[in-house]
Protein backbone atom coordinates (compact mmCIF):
# COMPACT_ATOMS: atom_id res chain seq x y z
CA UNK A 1 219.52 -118.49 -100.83
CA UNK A 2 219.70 -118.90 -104.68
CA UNK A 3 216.79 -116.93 -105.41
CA UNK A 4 218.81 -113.82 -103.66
CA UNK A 5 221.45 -114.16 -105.33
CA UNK A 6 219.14 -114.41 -108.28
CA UNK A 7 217.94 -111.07 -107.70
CA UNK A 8 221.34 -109.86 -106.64
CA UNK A 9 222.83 -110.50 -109.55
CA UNK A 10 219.89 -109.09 -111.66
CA UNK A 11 219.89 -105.85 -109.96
CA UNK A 12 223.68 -105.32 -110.69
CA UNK A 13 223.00 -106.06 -114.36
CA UNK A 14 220.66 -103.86 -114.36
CA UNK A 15 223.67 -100.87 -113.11
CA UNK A 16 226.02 -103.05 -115.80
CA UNK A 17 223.29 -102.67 -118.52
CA UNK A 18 222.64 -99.06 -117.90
CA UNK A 19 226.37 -98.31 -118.12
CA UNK A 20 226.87 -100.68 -121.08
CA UNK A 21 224.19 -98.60 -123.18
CA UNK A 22 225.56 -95.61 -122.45
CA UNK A 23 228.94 -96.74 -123.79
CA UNK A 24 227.26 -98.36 -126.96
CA UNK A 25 225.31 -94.52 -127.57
CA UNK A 26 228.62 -92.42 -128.03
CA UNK A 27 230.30 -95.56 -129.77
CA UNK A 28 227.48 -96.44 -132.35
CA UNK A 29 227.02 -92.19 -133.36
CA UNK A 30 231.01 -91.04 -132.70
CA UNK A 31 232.64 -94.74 -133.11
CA UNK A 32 234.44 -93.52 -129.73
CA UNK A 33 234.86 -95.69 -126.23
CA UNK A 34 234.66 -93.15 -123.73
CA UNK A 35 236.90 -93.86 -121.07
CA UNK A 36 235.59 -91.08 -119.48
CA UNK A 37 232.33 -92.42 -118.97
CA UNK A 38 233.13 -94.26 -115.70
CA UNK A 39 233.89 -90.54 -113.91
CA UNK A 40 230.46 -88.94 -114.91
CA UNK A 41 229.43 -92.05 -112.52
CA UNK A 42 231.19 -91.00 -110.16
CA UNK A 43 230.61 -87.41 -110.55
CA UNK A 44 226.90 -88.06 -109.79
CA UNK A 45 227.65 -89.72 -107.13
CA UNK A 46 229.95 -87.02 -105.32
CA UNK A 47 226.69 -84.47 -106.75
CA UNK A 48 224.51 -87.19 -104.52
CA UNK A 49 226.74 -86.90 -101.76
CA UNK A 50 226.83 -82.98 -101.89
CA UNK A 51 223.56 -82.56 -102.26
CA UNK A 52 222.56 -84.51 -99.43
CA UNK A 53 225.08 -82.73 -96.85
CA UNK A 54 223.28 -79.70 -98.15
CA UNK A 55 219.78 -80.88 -96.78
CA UNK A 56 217.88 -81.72 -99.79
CA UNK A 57 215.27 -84.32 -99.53
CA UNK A 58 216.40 -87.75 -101.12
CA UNK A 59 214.64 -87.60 -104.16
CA UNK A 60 215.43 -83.85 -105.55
CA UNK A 61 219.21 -84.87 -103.99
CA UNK A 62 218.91 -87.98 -107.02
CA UNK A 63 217.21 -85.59 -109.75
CA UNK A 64 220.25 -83.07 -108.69
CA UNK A 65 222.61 -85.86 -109.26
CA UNK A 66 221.30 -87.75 -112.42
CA UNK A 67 220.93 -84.08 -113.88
CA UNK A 68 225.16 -83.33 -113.04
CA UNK A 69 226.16 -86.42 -114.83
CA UNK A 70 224.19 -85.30 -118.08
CA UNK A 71 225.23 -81.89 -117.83
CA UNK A 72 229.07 -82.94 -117.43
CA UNK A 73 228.80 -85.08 -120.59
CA UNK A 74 227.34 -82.42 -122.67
CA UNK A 75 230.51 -80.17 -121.00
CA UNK A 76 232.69 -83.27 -121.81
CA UNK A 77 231.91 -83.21 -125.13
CA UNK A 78 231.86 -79.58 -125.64
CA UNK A 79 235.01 -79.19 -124.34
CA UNK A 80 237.29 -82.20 -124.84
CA UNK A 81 235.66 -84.21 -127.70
CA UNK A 82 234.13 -81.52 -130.44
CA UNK A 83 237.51 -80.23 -130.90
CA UNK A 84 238.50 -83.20 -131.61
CA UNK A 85 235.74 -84.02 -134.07
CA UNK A 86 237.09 -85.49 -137.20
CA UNK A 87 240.43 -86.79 -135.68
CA UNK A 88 241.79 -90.36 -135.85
CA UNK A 89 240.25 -93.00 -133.24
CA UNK A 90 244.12 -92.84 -131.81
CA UNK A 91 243.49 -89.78 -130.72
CA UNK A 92 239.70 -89.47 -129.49
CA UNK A 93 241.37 -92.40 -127.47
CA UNK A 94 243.92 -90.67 -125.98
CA UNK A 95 241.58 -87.42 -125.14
CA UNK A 96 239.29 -89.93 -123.19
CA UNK A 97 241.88 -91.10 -121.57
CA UNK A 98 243.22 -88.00 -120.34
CA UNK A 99 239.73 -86.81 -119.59
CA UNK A 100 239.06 -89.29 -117.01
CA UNK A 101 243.03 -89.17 -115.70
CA UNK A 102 242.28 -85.12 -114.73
CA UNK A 103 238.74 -85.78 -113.48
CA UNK A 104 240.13 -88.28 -111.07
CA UNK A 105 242.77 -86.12 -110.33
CA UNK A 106 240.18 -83.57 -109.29
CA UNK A 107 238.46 -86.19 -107.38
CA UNK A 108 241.26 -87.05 -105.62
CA UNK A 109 242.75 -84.03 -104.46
CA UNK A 110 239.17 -81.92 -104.49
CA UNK A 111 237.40 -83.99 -102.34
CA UNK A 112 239.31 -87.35 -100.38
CA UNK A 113 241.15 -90.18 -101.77
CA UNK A 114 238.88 -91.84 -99.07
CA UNK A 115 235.80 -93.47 -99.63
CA UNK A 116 232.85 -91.23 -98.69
CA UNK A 117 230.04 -92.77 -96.57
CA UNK A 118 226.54 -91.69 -98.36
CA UNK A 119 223.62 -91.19 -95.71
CA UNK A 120 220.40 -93.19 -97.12
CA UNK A 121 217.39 -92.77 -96.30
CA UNK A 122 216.49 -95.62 -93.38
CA UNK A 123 213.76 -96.98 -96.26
CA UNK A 124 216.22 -97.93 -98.23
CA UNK A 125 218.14 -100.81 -96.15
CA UNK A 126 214.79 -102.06 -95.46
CA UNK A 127 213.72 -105.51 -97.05
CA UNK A 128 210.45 -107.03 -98.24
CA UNK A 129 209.42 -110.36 -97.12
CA UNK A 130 207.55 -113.63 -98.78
CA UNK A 131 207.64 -116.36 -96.21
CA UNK A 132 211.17 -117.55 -96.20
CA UNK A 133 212.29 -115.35 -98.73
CA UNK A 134 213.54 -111.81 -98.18
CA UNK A 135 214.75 -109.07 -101.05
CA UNK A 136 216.49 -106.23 -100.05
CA UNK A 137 214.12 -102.65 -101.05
CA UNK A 138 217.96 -101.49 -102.74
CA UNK A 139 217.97 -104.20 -105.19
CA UNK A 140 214.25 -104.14 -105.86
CA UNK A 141 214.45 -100.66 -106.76
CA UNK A 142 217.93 -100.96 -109.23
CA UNK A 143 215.90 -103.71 -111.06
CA UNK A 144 212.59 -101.68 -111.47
CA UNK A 145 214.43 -98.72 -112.50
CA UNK A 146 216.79 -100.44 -115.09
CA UNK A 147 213.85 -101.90 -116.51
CA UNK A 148 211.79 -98.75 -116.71
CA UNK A 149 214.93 -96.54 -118.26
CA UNK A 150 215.74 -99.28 -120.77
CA UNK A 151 212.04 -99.01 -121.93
CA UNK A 152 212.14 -95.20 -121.89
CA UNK A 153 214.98 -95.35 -124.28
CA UNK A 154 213.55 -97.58 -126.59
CA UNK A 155 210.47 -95.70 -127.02
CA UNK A 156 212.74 -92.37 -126.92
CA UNK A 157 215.14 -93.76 -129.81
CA UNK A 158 211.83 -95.47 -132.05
CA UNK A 159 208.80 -92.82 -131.17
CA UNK A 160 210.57 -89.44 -131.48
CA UNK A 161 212.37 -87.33 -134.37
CA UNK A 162 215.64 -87.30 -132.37
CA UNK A 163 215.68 -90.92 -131.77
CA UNK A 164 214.90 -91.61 -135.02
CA UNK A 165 217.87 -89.29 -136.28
CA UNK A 166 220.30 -90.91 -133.94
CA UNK A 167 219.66 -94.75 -135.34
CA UNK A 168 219.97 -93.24 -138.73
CA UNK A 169 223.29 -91.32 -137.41
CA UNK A 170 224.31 -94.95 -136.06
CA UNK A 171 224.44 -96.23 -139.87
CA UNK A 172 225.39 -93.60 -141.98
CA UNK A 173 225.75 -89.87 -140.80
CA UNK A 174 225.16 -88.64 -144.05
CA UNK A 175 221.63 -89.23 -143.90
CA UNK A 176 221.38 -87.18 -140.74
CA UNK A 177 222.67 -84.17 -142.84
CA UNK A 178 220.08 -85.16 -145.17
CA UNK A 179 217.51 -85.16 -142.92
CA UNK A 180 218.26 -81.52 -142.11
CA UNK A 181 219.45 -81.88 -138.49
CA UNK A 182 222.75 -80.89 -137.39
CA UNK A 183 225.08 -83.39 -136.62
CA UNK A 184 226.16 -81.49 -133.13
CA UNK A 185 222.67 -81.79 -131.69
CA UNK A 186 222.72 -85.60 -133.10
CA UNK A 187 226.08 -86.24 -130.92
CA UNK A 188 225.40 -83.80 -128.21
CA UNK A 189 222.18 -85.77 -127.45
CA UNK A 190 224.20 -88.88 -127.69
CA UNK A 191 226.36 -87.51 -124.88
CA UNK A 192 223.09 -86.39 -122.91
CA UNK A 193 221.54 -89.25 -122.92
CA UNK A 194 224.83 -91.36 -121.44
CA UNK A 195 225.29 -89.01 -118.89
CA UNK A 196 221.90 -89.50 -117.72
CA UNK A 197 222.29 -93.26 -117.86
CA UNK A 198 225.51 -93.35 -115.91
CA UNK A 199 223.85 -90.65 -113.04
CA UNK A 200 220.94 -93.33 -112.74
CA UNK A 201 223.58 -96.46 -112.65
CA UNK A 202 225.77 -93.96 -110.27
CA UNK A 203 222.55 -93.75 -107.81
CA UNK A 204 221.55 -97.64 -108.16
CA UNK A 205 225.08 -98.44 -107.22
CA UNK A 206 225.75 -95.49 -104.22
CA UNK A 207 222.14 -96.71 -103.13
CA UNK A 208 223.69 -100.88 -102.96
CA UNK A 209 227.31 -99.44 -101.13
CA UNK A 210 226.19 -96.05 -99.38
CA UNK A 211 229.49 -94.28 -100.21
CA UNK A 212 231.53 -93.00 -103.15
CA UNK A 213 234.84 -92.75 -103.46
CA UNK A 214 237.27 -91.28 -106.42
CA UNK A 215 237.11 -94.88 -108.57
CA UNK A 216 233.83 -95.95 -107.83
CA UNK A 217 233.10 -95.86 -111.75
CA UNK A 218 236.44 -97.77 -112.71
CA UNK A 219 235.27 -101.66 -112.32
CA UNK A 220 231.38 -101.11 -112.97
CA UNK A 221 232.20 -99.35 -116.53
CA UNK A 222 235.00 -102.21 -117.07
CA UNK A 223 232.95 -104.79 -116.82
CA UNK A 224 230.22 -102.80 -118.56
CA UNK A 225 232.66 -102.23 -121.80
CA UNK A 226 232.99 -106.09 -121.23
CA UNK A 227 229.40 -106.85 -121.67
């Protein structure tokens, strides 16, 4: 019984860690807390959800989803945050604020203020057994996927140009300009690449609970900004 909850706990700090890095991305290279960041979560999700009711196998429907939550923060910061580039942390506060007020708006009213049930696939609430104990295949997976996109980032930020560029970014932009790179790719990849990690926390998490609903990234990003 402790091991499971061993593991349980591990897998949902592996959705906690995800989120978490995400946050510390845009914060390190823009020195903004995006409050935002909770509803590209939950946009994935909902992009899960619809992609599913449209009859895509499960593993395009997760690609379609992790894709809409990086896509939506390179919109988000297109949109609501370049504008704002160079304006006090008051305000980049307040825009990420509002940001995630509209979006659940949107939710809300767009889709249901009800929780959504998610259909997984019946391999997924399956469970692997070693004598007396049994882990669930849902939490094996969040734990072998948080591992593998945590090392994927770490070789992405130290083994490529744009990695590189953004740890330089995260100690003095200046040296980004002198590098000859333009600080809107530096940021919009920031944005990317936290999209991407809160689609793959948003699918670890739908994958644990089977539905979404309009706050689902509320608590998990709290606790996230927490850690």
């Amino acid at each position: 019984m402790i091991a499971q909850q061993i593991i349980n706990a591990v897998s949902l700090g592996g959705v906690y860690a995800l989120l978490a890095l995400g946050l510390a991305i845009v914060f390190s290279i823009v020195g903004l807390i995006n409050f935002a960041h909770g509803e590209l979560m939950t946009l994935s999700g909902y992009a899960l959800l619809a992609a599913l009711v449209f009859g895509l196998p499960f593993p395009a429907a997760v690609l379609v989803a992790v894709s809409c939550g990086a896509l939506a923060a390179v919109a988000m910061e297109r949109v609501a945050f370049r504008p704002m580039r160079g304006a006090s942390v008051t305000s980049l506060l307040l825009t990420s604020f509002a940001v995630s007020s509209l979006l659940k708006v949107v939710f809300q009213n767009g889709i249901s203020a009800r929780p959504q049930a998610v259909a997984m696939p019946s391999w997924m609430t399956g469970a692997f057994s070693f004598g007396d104990f049994t882990i669930g295949v849902g939490p094996s997976i969040s734990i072998v996927v948080s591992a593998l996109a945590l090392i994927a980032l770490e070789l992405f930020l130290r083994r490529t140009v744009t990695g590189t560029a953004m740890r330089a970014a995260a100690e003095d932009f200046n040296v980004v300009r002198l590098m000859g790179i333009p600080a809107s790719r530096i940021i919009a990849t920031a944005f990317l690449l936290s999209g991407l990690l809160a689609g793959l926390a948003a699918m670890l998490w739908v994958a644990q609970r089977a539905s979404v609903d309009p706050l689902m990234g509320f608590t998990p990003v709290l606790k996230a900004f927490i850690a």
